[in-house]
Protein backbone atom coordinates (compact mmCIF):
# COMPACT_ATOMS: atom_id res chain seq x y z
CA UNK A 1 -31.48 155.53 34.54
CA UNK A 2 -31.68 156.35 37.98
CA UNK A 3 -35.51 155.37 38.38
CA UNK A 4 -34.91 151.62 36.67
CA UNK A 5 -32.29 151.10 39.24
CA UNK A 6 -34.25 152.35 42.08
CA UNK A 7 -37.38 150.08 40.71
CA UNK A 8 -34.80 147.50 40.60
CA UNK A 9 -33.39 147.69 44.11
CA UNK A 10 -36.98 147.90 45.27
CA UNK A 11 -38.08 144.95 43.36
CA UNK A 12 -34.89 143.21 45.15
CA UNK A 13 -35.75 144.80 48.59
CA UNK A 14 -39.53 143.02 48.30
CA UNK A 15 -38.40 140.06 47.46
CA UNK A 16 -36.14 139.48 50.28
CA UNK A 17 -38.62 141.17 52.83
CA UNK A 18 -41.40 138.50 51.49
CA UNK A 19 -38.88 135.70 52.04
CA UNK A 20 -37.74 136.74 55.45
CA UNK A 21 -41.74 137.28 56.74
CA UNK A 22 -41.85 133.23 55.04
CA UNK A 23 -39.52 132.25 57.43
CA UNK A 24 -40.38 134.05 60.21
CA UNK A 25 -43.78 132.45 59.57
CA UNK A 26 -42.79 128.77 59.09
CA UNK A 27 -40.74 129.27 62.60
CA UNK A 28 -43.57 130.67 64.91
CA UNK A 29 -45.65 127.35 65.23
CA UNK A 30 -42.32 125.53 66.39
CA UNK A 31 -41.78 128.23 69.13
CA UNK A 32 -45.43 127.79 70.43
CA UNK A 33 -45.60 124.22 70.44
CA UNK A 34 -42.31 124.40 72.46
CA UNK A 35 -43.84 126.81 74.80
CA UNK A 36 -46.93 124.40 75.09
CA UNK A 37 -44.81 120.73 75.80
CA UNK A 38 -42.57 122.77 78.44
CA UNK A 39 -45.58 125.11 80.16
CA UNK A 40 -48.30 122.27 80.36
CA UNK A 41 -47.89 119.17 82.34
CA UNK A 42 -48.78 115.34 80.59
CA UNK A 43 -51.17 113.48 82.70
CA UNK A 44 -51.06 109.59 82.65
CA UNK A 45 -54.67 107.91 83.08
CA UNK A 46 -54.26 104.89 85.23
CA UNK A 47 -53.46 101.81 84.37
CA UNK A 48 -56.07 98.67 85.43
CA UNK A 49 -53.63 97.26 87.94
CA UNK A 50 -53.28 100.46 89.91
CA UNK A 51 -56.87 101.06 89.96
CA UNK A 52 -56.93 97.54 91.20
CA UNK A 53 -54.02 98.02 93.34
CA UNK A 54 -55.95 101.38 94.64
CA UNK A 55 -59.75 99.46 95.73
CA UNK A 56 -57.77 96.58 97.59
CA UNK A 57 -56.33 98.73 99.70
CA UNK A 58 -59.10 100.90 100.44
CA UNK A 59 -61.01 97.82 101.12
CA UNK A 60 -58.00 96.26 103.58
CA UNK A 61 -58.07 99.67 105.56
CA UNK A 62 -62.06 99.89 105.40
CA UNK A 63 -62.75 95.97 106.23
CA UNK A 64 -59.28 94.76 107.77
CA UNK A 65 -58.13 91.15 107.95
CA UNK A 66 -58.72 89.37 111.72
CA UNK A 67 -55.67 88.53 113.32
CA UNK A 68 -56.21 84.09 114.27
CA UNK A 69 -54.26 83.73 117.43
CA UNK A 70 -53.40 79.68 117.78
CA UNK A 71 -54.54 78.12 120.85
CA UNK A 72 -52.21 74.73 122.04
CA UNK A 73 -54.28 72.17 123.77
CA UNK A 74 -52.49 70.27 125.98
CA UNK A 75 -52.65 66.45 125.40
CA UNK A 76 -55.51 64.26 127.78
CA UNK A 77 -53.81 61.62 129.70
CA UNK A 78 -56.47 58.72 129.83
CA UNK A 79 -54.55 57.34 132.69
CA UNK A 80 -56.36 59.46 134.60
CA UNK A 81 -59.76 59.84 133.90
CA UNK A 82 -61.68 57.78 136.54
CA UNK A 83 -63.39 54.36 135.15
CA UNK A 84 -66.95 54.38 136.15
CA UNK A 85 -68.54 51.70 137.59
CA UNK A 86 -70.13 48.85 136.06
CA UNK A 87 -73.44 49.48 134.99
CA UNK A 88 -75.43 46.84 132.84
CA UNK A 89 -72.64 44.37 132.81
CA UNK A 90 -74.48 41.70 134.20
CA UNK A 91 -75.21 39.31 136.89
CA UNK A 92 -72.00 37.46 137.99
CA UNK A 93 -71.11 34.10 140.10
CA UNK A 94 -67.29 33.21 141.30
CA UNK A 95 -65.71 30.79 143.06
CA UNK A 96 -62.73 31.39 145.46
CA UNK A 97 -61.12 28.04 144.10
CA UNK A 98 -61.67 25.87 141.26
CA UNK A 99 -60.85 22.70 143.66
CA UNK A 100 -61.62 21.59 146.70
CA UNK A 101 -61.30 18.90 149.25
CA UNK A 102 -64.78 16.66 150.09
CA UNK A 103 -66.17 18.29 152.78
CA UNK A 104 -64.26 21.70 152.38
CA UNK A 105 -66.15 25.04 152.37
CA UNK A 106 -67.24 26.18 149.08
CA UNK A 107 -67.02 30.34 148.83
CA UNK A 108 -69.53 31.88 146.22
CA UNK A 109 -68.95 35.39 145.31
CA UNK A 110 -72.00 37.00 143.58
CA UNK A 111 -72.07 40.58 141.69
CA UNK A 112 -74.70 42.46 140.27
CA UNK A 113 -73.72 44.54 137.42
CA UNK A 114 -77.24 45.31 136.48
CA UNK A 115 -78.56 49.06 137.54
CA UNK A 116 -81.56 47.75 139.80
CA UNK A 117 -81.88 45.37 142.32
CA UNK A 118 -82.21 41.59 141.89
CA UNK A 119 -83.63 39.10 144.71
CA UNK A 120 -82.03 35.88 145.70
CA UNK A 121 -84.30 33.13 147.35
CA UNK A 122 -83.64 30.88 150.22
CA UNK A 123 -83.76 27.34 150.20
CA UNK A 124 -81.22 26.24 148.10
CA UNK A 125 -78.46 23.97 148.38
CA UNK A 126 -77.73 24.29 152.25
CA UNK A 127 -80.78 26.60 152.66
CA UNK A 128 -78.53 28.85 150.64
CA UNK A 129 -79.79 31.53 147.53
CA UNK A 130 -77.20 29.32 145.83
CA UNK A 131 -77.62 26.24 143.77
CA UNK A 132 -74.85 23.77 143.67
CA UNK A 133 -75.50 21.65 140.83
CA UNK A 134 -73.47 18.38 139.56
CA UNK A 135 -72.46 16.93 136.55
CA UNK A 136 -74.07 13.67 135.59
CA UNK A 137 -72.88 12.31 132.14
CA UNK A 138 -74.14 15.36 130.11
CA UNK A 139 -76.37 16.86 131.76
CA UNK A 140 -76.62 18.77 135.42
CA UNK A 141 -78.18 17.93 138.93
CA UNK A 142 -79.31 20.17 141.23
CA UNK A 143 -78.06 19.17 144.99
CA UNK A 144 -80.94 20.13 147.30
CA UNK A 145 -79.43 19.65 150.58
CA UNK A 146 -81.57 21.84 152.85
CA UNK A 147 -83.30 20.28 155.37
CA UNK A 148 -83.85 22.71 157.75
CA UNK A 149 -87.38 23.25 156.91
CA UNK A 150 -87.84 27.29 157.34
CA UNK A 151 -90.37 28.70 154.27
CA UNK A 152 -88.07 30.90 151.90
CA UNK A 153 -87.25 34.12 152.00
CA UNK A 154 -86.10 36.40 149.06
CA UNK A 155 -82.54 38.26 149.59
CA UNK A 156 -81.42 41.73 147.98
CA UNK A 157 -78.70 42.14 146.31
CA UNK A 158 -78.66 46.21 145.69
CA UNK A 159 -76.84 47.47 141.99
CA UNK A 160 -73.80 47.58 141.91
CA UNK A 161 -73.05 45.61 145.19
CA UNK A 162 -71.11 41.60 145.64
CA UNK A 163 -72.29 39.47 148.44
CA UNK A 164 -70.66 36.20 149.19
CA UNK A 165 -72.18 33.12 150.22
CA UNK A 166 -70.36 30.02 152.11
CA UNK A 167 -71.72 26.59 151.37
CA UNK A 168 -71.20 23.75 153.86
CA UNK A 169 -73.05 21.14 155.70
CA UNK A 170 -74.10 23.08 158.82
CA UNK A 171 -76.72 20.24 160.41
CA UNK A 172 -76.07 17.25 161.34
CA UNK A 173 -78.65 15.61 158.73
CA UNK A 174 -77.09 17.43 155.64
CA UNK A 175 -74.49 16.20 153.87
CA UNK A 176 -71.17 17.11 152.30
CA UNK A 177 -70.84 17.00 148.61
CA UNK A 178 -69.37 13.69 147.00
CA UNK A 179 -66.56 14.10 145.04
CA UNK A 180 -67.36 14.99 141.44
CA UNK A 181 -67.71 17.84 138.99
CA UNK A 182 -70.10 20.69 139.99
CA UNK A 183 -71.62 24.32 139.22
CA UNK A 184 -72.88 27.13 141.43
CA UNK A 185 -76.27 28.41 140.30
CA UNK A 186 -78.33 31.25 141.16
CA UNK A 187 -81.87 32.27 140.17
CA UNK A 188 -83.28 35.37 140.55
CA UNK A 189 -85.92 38.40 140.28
CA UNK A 190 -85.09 41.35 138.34
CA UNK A 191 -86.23 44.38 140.05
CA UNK A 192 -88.46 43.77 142.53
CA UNK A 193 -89.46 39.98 143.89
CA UNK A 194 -91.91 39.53 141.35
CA UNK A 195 -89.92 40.82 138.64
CA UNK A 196 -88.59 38.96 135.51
CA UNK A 197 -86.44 35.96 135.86
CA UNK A 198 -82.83 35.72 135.28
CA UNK A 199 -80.02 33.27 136.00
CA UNK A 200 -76.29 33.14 136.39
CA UNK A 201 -73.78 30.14 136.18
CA UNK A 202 -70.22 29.91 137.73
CA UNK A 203 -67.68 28.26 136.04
CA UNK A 204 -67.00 24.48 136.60
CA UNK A 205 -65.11 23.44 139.68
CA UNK A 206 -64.34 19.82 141.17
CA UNK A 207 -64.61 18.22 144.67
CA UNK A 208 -61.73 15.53 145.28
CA UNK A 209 -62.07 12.73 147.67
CA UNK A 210 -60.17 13.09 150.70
CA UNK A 211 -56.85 11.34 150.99
C-alpha cells in the first residue's frame, strides 16, 4: 500500500517538476531579449536630407561664399565737364548787322571750324579776302571794287581761329555800295594754298539809302 502511494506521489512530484522547468523555459528568452533592448544601443542610419544637410556645409566651410561690398558712385554733373572746341564744324561768315546805312562800314567776322588751315586771297571787294556780292532779280553779283592794283596775296586763317575783316571804300576811286540786298562771300584753299577749294556764304543783309 505504501509503495503505490509513494509511486503515486512521485508520479505527482514529476509532473509538477516537468511543468515548472516548462515555464522556467518559456520565460528565459523574454529575460534575454530584455537584457539585449536595454544593454545595446539602436543606431539610426541617416536620413538623405542630413547627409545633404552634412556635404553643404562641409563645402560652405571648405569653399566659403565672398562677401560683395556695394560701391556708391557719386552722380557726374555735366555742368561741368569742359566743352571742347570746335573741331570740323566748318568754315563760317557773320555780319555785325543785318542793316546798314549807304556808305556805312560793313564788319565781316570769319571762323574756321575746320582742323587745318585755310587761305583767304586778296583782291576782293575793296582789295579785301571778302566778296560782297548783290542780289539782282534771282541771281547774285559779285561787286569787284578794288582798284588799287597790288597782285594778290593769300591770307591764313589758322584752325580754330576768327579774323574779322572791315569793308569800306578806302580810295578815292572806289565806291560805296548802292543800296540793295547783298551777301558776303569768301573763297578759299583747304590746307595749304594749293589745296582743295571751299566756300562760305553769310547770311543776307541790306544797304538803305541815306536819308
Amino acid at each position: 500500500m505504501y509503495g503505490r502511494y509513494f509511486a503515486r506521489v512521485m508520479s505527482i512530484g514529476s509532473t509538477w517538476l516537468f511543468i515548472i522547468l516548462l515555464i522556467g523555459c518559456s520565460q528565459a528568452p523574454q529575460s534575454v531579449s530584455s537584457v539585449t533592448v536595454e544593454d545595446v544601443p539602436t543606431t539610426t542610419a541617416p536620413t538623405a536630407a542630413a547627409t545633404f544637410a552634412t556635404s553643404a556645409a562641409t563645402t560652405s566651410q571648405t569653399n566659403p561664399t565672398p562677401t560683395r561690398t556695394a560701391v556708391s558712385i557719386p552722380p557726374v554733373d555735366m555742368t561741368q565737364i569742359p566743352t571742347p572746341p570746335a573741331i570740323n564744324q566748318g568754315v563760317s561768315l557773320t555780319t555785325d548787322q543785318q542793316q546798314y546805312q549807304a556808305g556805312e562800314m560793313i564788319r565781316v567776322s570769319i571762323r574756321n571750324g575746320l582742323s587745318v588751315p585755310i587761305y583767304g586771297f586778296t583782291g576782293q571787294t575793296y582789295c579785301s579776302i571778302v566778296t560782297v556780292e548783290r542780289k539782282e532779280g534771282d541771281s547774285w553779283q559779285e561787286q569787284e571794287l578794288c582798284v588799287a592794283g597790288a597782285p594778290p596775296t593769300n591770307e591764313e586763317i589758322l584752325s580754330g581761329k576768327q579774323i574779322t575783316v572791315d569793308l569800306l571804300p578806302r580810295l578815292a576811286a572806289e565806291n560805296p555800295l548802292p543800296p540793295g540786298a547783298y551777301r558776303a562771300l569768301l573763297t578759299y584753299r583747304v590746307g595749304s594754298p594749293s589745296g582743295d577749294e571751299g566756300s562760305a556764304i553769310s547770311k543776307e543783309f541790306t544797304i538803305q539809302p541815306v536819308k
